[in-house]
Each structure stands twice: as C-alpha cells, then as structure tokens.
N, C-alpha and C. Protein backbone atom coordinates (compact mmCIF):
# COMPACT_ATOMS: atom_id res chain seq x y z
N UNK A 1 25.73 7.48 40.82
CA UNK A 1 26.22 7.88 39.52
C UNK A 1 25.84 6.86 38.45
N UNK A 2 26.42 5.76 38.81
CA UNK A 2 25.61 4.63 37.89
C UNK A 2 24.51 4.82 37.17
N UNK A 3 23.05 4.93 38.22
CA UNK A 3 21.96 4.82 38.17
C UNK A 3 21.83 6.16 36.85
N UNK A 4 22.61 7.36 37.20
CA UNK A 4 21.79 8.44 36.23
C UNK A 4 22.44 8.06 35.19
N UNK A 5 23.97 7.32 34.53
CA UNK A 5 24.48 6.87 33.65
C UNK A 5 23.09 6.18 32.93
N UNK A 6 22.56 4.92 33.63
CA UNK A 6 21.71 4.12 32.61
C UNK A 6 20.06 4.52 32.56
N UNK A 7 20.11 6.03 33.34
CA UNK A 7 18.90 6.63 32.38
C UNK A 7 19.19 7.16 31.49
N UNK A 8 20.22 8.02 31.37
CA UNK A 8 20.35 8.15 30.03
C UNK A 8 20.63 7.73 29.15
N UNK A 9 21.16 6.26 29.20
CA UNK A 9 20.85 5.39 28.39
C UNK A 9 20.15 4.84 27.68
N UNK A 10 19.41 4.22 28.87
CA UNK A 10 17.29 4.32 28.60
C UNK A 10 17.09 5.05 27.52
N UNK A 11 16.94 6.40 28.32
CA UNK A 11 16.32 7.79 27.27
C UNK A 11 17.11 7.75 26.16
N UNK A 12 18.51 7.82 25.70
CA UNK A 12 18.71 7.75 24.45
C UNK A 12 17.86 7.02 23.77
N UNK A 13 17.94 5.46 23.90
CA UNK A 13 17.68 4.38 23.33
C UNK A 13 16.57 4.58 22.68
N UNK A 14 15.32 4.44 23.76
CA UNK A 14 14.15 5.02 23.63
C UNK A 14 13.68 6.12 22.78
N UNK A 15 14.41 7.14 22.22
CA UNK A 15 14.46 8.22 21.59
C UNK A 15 14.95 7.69 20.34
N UNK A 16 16.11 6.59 19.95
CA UNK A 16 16.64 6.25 19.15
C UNK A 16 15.27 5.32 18.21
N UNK A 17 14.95 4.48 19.27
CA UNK A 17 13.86 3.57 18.67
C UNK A 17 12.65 4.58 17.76
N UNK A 18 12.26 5.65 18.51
CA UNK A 18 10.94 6.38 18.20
C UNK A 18 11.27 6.71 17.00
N UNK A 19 12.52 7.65 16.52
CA UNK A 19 12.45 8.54 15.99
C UNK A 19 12.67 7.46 14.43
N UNK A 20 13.79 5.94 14.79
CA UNK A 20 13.29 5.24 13.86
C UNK A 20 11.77 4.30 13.24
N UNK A 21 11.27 4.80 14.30
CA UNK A 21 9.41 3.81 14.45
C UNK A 21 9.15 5.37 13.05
N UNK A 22 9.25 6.46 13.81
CA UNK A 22 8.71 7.19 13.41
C UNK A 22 9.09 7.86 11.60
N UNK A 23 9.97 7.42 11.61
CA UNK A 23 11.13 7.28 10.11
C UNK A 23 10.37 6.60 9.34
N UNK A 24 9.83 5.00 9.46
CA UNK A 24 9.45 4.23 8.99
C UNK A 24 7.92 4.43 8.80
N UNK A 25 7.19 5.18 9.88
CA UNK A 25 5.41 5.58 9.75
C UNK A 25 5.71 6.56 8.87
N UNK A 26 6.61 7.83 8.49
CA UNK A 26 6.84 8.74 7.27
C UNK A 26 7.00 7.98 6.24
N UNK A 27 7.62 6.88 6.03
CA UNK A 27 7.77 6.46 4.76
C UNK A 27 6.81 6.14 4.53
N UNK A 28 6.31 5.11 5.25
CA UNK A 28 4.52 4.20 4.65
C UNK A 28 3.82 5.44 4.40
N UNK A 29 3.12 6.79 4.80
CA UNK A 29 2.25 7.30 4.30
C UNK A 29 2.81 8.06 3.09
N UNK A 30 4.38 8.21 2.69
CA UNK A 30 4.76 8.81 1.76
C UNK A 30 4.10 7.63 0.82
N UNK A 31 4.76 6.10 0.80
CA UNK A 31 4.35 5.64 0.28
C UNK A 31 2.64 5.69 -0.52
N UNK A 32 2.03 4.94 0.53
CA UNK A 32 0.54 5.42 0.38
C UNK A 32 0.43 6.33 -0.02
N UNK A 33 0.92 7.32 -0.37
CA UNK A 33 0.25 9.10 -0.89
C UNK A 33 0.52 8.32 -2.66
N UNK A 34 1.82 7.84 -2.93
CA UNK A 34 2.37 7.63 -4.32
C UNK A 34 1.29 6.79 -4.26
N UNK A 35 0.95 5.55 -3.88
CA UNK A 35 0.40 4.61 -4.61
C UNK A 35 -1.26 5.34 -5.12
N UNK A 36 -1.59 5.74 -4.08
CA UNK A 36 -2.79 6.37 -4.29
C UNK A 36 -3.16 7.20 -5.31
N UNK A 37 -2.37 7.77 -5.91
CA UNK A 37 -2.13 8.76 -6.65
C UNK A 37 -1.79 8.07 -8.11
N UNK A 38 -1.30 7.09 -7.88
CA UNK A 38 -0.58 6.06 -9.10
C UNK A 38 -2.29 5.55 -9.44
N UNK A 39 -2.66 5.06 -8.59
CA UNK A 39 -4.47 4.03 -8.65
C UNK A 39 -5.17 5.22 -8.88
N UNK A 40 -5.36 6.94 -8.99
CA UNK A 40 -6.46 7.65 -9.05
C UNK A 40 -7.20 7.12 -10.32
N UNK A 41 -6.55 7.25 -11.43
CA UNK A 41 -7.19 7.01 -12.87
C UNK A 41 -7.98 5.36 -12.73
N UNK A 42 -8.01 4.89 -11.38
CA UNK A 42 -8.74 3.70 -11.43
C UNK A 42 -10.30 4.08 -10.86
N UNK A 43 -10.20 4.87 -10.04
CA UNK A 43 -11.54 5.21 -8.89
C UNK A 43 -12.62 5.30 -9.69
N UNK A 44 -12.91 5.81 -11.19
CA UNK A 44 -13.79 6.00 -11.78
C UNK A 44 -14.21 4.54 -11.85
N UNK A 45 -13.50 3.70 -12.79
CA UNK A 45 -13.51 2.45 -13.48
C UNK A 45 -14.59 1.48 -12.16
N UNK A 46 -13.39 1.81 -11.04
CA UNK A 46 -14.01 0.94 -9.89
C UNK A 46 -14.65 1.07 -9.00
N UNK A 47 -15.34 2.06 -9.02
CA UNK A 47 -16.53 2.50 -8.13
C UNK A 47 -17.65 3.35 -9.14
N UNK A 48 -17.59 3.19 -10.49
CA UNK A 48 -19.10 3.59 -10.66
C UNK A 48 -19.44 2.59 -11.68
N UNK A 49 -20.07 2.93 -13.00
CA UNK A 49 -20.59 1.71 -14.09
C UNK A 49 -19.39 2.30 -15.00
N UNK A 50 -18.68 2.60 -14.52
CA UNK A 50 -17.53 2.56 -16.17
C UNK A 50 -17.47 1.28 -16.25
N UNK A 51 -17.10 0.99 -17.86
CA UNK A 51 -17.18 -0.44 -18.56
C UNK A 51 -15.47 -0.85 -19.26
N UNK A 52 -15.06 0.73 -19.21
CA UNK A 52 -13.90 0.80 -19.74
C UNK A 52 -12.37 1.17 -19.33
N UNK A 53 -11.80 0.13 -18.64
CA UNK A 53 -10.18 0.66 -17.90
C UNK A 53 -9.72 2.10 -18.81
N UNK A 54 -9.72 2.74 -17.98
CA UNK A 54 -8.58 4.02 -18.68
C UNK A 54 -6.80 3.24 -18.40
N UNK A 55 -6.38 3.25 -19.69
CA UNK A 55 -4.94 2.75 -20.21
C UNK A 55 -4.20 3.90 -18.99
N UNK A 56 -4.63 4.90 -18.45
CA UNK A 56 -3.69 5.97 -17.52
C UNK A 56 -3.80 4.57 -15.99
N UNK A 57 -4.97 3.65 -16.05
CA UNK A 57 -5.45 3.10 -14.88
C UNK A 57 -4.37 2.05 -14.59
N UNK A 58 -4.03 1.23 -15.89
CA UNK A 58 -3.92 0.15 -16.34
C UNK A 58 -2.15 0.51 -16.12
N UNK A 59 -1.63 1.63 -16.44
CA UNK A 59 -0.26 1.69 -16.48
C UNK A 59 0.24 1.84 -15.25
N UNK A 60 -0.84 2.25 -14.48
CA UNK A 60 -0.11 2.74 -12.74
C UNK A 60 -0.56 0.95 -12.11
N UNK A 61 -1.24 0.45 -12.22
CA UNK A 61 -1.44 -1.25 -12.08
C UNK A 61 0.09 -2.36 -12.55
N UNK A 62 0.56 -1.73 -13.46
CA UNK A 62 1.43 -2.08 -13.65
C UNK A 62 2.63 -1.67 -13.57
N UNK A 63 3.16 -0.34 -13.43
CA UNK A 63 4.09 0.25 -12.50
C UNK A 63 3.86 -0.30 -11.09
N UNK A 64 3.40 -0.27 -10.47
CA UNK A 64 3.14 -0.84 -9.31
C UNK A 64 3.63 -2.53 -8.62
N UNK A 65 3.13 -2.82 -9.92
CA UNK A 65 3.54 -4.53 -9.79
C UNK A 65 4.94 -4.49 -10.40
N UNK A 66 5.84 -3.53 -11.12
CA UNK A 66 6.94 -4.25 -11.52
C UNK A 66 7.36 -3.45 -10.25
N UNK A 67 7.11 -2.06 -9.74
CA UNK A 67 8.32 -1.33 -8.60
C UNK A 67 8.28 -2.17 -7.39
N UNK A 68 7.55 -3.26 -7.11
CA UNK A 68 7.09 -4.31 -5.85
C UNK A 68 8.45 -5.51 -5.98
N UNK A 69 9.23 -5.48 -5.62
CA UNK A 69 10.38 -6.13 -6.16
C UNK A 69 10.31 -7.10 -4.87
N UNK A 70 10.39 -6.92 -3.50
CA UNK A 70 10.45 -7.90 -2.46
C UNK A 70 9.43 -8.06 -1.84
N UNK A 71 9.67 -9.01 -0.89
CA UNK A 71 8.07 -9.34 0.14
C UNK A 71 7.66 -8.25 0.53
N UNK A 72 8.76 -7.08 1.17
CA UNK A 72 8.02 -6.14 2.08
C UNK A 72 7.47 -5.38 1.00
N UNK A 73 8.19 -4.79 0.00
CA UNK A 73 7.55 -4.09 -1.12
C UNK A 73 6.14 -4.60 -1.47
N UNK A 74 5.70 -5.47 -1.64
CA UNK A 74 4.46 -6.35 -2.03
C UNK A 74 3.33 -6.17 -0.87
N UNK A 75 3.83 -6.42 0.28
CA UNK A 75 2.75 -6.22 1.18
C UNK A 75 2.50 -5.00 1.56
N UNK A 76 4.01 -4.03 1.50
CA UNK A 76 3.46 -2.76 1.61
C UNK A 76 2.61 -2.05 0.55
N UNK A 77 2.51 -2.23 -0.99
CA UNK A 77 1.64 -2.00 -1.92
C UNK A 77 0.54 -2.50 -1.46
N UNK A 78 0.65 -4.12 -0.91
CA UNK A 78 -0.80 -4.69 -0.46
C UNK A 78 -1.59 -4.07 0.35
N UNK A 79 -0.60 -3.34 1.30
CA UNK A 79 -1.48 -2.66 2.91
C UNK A 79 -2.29 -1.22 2.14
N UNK A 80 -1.29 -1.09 1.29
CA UNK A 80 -2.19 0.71 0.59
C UNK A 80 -2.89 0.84 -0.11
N UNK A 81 -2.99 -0.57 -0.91
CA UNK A 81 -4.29 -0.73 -1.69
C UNK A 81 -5.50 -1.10 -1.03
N UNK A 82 -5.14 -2.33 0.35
CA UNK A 82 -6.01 -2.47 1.35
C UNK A 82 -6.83 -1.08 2.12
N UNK A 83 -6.03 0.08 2.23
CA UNK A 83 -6.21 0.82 3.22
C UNK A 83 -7.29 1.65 1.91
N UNK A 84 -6.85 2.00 0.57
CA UNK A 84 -7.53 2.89 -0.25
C UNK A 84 -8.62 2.48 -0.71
N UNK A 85 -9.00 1.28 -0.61
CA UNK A 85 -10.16 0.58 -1.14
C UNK A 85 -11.35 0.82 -0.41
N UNK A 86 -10.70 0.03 1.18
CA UNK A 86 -11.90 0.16 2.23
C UNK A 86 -12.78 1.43 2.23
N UNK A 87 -11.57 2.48 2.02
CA UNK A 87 -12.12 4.25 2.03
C UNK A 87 -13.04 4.33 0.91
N UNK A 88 -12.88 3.93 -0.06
CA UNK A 88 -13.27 3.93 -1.64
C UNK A 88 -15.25 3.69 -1.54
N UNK A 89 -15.47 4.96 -1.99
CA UNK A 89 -17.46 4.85 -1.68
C UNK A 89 -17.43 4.06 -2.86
N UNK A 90 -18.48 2.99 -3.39
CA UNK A 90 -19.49 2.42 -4.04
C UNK A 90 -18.33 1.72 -5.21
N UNK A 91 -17.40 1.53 -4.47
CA UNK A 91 -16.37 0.59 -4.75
C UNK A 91 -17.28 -1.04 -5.40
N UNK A 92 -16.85 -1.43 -6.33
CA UNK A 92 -17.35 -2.71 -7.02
C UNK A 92 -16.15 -4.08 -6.45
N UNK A 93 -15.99 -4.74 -5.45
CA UNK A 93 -15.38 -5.44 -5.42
C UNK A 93 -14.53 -6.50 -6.55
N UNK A 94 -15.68 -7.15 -7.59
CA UNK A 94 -15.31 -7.96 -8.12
C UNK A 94 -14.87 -7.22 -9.40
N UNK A 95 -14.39 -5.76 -9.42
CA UNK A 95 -13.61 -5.30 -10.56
C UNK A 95 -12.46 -4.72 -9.43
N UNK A 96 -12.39 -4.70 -8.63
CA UNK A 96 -10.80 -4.66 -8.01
C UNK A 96 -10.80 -6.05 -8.14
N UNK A 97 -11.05 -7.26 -8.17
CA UNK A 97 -10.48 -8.60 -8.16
C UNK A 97 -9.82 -9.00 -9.57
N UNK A 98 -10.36 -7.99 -10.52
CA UNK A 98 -10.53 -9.03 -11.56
C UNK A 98 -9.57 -7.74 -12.52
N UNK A 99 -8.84 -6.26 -12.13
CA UNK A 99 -8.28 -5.60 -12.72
C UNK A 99 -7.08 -5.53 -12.84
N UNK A 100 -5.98 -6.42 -12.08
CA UNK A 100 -4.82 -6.75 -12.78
C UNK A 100 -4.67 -7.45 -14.03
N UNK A 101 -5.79 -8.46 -13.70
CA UNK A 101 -5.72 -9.21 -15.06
C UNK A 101 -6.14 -8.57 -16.18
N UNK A 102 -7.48 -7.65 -15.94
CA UNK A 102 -7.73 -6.99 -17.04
C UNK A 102 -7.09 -6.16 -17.93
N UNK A 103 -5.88 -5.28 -17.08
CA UNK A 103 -4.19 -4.39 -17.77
C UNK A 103 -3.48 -5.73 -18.04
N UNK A 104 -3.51 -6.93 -17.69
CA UNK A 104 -2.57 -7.70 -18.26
C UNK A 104 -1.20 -8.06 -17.76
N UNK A 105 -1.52 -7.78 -15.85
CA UNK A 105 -0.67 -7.60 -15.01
C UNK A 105 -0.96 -9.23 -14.37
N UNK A 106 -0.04 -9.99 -13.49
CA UNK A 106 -0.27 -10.95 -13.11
C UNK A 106 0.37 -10.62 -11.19
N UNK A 107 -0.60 -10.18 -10.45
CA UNK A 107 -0.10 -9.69 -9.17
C UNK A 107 -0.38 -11.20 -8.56
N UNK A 108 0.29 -10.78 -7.15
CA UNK A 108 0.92 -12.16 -6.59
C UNK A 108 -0.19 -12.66 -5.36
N UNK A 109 -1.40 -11.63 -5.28
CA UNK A 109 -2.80 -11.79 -4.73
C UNK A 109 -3.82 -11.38 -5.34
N UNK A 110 -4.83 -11.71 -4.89
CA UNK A 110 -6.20 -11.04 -5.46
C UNK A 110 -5.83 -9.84 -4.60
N UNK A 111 -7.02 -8.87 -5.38
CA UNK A 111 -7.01 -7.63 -4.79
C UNK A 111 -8.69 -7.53 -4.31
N UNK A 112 -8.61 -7.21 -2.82
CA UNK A 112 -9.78 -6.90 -2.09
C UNK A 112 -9.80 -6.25 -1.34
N UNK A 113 -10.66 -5.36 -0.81
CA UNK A 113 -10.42 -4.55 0.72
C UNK A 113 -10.48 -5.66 1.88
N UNK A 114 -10.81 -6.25 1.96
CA UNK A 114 -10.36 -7.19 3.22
C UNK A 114 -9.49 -8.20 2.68
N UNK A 115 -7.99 -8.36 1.81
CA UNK A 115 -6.88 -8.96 1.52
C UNK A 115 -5.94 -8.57 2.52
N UNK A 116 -5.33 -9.78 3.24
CA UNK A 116 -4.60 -10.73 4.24
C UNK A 116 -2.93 -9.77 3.87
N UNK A 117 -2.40 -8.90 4.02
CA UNK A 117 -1.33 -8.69 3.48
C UNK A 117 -0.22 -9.28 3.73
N UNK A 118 -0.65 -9.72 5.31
CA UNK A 118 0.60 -10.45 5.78
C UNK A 118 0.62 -12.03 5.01
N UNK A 119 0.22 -12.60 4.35
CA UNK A 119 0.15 -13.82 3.76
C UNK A 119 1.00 -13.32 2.25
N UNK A 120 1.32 -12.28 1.87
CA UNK A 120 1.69 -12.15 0.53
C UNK A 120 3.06 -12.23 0.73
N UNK A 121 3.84 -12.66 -0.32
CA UNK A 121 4.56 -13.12 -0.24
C UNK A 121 5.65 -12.74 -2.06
C-alpha cells in the first residue's frame, strides 16, 4: 500500500512541476510575440539601408526599456531580442548596437545577436 501511496505522489509532483515548466514556456513566447511586435517598426531601419529610425521604432525601444523593471525582466527582453535578431535576414549588426542610443534610450547591454543574457543584470 505504501509503495502505490508514493507513486502517486511521484506522479502528482511530476505533473505539478510540468504543467508549471510549462506555464512559464507560455509566458516567454507570449512574451516574445509582444516584444517582437513592439521591435517590428525597427526591421526596416535594421536590416536594409534605411538611414532613418522610424519614431514608431524608437518608442517600442523605449517602452521596452522602461517595462524591464528587474533582472529577470531584462534578460528576458534580452533572450527575445537575442532570439529575433539571429532570425532577422541582412540584419546590420552595428545599428542594433548603436539603436538605443540613437531613440535616446540608455539599455543596460549592448544589443547583439550573440549578447550573453545571462550576464545582464
């Protein structure tokens, strides 16, 4: 009797853990869907010869950096900008580096597709 007591224990538990693993993988891509969507008005700017931030680009750059309130908030913005970039065809690196500053935002890393998220802080 014991024994079938602490499988179902097990199995709760186990079920308990997933369905919170799995709680938390819904949020990050909810997340990621917003941020992505917040950065669209950037994709032009930063992947072809535009010369000129669209102010729609510049405001979601900066929504972004004030809604980033804690570490995890920060690295999780960090991981979705990481993840949207890499995807990003004919992406210009050194205008994702150099476009917080350009809206006049002061973020708490450079921005690159290969940026360290776990180091942000």
């Amino acid at each position: 009797m014991g024994t079938s007591i602490s499988v179902v224990k097990v199995t709760y538990l186990t079920m308990l853990i997933m369905c919170i693993t799995l709680g938390q993988m819904t949020q990050a891509v909810e997340l990621c869907g917003k941020i992505d969507a917040t950065l669209v008005p950037c994709v032009e700017y930063l992947s072809r010869n535009e010369h000129i931030i669209p102010q729609s680009c510049c405001d979601g750059v900066k929504n972004l950096n004030a809604g980033a309130k804690s570490k995890e908030d920060r690295q999780s913005v960090c991981n979705c900008i990481r993840r949207m970039t890499k995807n990003l065809r004919g992406l210009k690196p050194d205008k994702l580096a150099k476009l917080p500053e350009q809206c006049g935002v002061k973020f708490p890393y450079k921005l690159s597709p290969s940026m360290d998220c776990t180091e942000v802080n």
